[in-house]
Protein backbone atom coordinates (compact mmCIF):
# COMPACT_ATOMS: atom_id res chain seq x y z
CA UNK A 1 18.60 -12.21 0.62
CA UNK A 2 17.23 -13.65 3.90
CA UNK A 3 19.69 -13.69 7.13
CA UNK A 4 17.59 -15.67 9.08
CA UNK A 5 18.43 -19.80 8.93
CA UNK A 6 17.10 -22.81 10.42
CA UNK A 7 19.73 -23.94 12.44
CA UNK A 8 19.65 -20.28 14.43
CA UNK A 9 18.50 -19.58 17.84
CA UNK A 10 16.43 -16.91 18.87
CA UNK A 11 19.75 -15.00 19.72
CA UNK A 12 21.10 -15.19 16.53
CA UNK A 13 17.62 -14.45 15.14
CA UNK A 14 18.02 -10.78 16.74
CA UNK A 15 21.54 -10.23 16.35
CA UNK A 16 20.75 -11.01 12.35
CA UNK A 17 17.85 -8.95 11.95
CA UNK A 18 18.81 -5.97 14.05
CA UNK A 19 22.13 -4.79 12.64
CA UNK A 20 23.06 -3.60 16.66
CA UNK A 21 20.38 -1.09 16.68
CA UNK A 22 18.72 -1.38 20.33
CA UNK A 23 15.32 0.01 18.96
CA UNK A 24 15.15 -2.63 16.57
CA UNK A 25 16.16 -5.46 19.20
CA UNK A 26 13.69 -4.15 21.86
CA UNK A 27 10.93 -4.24 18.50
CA UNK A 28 12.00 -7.95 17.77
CA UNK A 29 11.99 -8.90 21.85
CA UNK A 30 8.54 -7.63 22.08
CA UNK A 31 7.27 -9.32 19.18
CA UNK A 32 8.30 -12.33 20.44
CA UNK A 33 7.44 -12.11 24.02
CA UNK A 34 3.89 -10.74 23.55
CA UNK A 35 2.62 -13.77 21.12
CA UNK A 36 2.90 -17.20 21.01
CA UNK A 37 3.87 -16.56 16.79
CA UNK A 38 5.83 -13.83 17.55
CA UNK A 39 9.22 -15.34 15.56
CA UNK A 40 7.17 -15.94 12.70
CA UNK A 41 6.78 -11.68 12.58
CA UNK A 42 10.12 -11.97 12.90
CA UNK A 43 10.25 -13.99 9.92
CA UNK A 44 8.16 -12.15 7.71
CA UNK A 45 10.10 -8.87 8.36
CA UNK A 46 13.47 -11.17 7.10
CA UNK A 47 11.11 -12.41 3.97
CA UNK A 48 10.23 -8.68 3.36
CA UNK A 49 13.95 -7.46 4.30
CA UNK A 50 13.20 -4.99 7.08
CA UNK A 51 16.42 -4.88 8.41
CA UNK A 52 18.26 -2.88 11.51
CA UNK A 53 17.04 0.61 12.01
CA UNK A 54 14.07 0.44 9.31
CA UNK A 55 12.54 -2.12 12.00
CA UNK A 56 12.63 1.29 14.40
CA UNK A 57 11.16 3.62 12.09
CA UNK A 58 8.22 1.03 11.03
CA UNK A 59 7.93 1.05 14.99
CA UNK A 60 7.97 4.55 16.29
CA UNK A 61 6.77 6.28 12.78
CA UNK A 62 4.75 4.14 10.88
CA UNK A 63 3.07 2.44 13.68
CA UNK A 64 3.37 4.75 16.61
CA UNK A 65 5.17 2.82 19.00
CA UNK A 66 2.06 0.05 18.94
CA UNK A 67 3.24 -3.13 19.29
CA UNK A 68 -0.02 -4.91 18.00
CA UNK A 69 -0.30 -2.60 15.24
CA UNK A 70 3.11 -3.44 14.14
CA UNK A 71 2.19 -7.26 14.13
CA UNK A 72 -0.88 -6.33 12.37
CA UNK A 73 0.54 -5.01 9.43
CA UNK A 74 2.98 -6.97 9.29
CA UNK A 75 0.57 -10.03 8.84
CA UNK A 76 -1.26 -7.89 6.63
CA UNK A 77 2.04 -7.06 4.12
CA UNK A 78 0.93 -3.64 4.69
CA UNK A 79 4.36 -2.67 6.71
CA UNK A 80 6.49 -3.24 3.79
CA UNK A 81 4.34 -0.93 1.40
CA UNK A 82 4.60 1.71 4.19
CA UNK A 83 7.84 1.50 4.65
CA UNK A 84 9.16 1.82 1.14
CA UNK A 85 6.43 4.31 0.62
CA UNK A 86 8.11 6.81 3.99
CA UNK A 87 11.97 5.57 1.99
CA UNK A 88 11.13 7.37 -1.30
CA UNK A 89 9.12 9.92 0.41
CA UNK A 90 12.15 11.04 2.70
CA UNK A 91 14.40 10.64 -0.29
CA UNK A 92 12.08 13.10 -2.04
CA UNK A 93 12.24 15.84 0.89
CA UNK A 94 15.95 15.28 0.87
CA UNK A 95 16.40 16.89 -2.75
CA UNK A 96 13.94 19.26 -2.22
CA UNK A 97 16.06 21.33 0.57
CA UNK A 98 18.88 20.53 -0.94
């Protein structure tokens, strides 16, 4: 289910998406700062339910603390594959050791 709503400001917007984590709000500040669409990223990760600290790991793991990379695959629908992929993947190592 989406958090993000119409009526919302950008405030709100961060405060929805980012569950308190301060990676995830510094993620979602940059994205908007650093392009004029940069809400609309913001949107797709709501659409695609990256929430809270899965917004840091797609940032510091998956995309190596790249900004642009981020917003690529996010526009791409890549991030989401990527991220589910690391989820079941860490899940996996997890009952391995036990």
């Amino acid at each position: 289910m989406v958090r993000i709503k119409l009526e919302m400001s950008t405030q709100d917007v961060i405060v929805a998406m980012c569950d308190g984590n301060p990676g995830a709000i510094n993620v979602c500040c940059q994205l908007i700062k650093t392009d004029e669409h940069g809400l609309m990223d913001v949107l797709r990760m709501d659409t695609a339910q990256i929430y809270g600290p899965n917004i840091w790991v797609a940032y510091k793991d998956i995309c190596d603390e790249d900004i642009e990379e981020m917003r690529q695959r996010l526009r791409s629908g890549e991030l989401e594959i990527l991220l589910k992929a690391n989820s079941s993947y860490q899940y996996y190592l997890k009952e391995q050791t036990g």
